[in-house]
Protein backbone atom coordinates (compact mmCIF):
# COMPACT_ATOMS: atom_id res chain seq x y z
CA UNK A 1 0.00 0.00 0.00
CA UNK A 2 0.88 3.40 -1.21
CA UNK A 3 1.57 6.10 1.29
CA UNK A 4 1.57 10.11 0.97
CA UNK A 5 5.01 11.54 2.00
CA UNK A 6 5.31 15.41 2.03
CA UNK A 7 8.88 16.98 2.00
CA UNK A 8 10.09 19.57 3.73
CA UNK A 9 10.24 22.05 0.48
CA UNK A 10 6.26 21.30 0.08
CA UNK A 11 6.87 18.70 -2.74
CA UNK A 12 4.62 15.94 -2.01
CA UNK A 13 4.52 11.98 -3.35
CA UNK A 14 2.76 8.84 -3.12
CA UNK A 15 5.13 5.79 -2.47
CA UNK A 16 5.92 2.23 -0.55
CA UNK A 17 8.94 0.61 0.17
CA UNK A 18 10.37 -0.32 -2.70
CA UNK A 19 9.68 3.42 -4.46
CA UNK A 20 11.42 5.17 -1.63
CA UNK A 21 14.06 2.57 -1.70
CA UNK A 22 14.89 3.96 -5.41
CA UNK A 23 14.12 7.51 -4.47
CA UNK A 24 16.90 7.62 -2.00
CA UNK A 25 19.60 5.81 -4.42
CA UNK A 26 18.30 8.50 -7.19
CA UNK A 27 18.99 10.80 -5.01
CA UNK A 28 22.20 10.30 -3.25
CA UNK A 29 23.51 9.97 -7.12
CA UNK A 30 21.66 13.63 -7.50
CA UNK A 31 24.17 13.79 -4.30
CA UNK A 32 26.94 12.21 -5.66
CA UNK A 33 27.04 13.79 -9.14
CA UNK A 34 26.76 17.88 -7.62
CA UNK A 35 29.65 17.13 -4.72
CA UNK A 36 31.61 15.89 -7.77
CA UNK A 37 30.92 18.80 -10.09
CA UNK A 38 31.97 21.31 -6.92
CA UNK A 39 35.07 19.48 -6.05
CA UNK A 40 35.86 19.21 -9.73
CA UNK A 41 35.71 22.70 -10.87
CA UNK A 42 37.94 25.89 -10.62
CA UNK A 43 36.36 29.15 -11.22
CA UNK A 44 37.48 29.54 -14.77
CA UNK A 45 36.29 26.27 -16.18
CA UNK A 46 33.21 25.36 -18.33
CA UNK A 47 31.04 23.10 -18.48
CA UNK A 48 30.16 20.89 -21.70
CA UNK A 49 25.89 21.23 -21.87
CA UNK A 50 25.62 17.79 -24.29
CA UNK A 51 24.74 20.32 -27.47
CA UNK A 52 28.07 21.56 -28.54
CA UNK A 53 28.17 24.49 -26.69
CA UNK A 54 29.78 25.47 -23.30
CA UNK A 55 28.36 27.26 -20.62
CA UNK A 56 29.83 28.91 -17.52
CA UNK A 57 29.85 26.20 -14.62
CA UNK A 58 27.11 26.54 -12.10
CA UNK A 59 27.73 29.26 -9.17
CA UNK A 60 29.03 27.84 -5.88
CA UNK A 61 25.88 28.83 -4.30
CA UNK A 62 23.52 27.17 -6.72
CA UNK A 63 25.52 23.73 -6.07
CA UNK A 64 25.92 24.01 -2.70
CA UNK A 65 21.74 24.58 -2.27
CA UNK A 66 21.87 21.78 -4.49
CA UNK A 67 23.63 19.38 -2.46
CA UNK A 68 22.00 20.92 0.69
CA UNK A 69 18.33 20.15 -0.72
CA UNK A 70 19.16 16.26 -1.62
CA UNK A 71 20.90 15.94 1.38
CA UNK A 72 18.49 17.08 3.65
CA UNK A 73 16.05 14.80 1.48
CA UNK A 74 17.82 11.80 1.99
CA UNK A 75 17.31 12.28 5.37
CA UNK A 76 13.66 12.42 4.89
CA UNK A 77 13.96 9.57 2.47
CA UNK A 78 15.91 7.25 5.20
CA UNK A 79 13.67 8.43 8.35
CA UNK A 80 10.23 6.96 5.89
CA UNK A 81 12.20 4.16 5.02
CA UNK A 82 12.98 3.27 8.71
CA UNK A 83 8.78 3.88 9.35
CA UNK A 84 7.98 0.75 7.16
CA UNK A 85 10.70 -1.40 9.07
């Protein structure tokens, strides 16, 4: 059975188990991937955006919020997952 899980940012969803199971792993690689791009990058680099052109590398503070939003939803995440147990 399906259960209603509201975030903390207001986003809401309807999941069990085994969908909050693969919401957390999507999201610790949401994690993963934006503590590797702001460990990776020096001010003066680019980014590649898949369509031939470059773009100027997200700002520190847009990746930091980033990795502050998915980490603080993990934590949601792990807390429902620990409910079902």
């Amino acid at each position: 059975m399906k259960k209603h899980y509201t975030f903390s940012t207001g986003d809401t969803i309807e999941a069990d188990l085994k969908d909050l199971q693969k919401l957390l792993a999507e999201n610790q690689l949401y994690l993963d991937n934006y503590t590797d791009v702001f460990s990776s990058l020096e001010d003066d680099e680019y980014v590649a955006r898949g369509n031939g052109f470059c773009d100027r590398k997200y700002s520190d503070d847009f990746l930091e919020g980033q990795m502050e939003k998915y980490t603080h939803r993990i934590k949601e995440i792990q807390k429902w997952i620990a409910e079902w147990k």
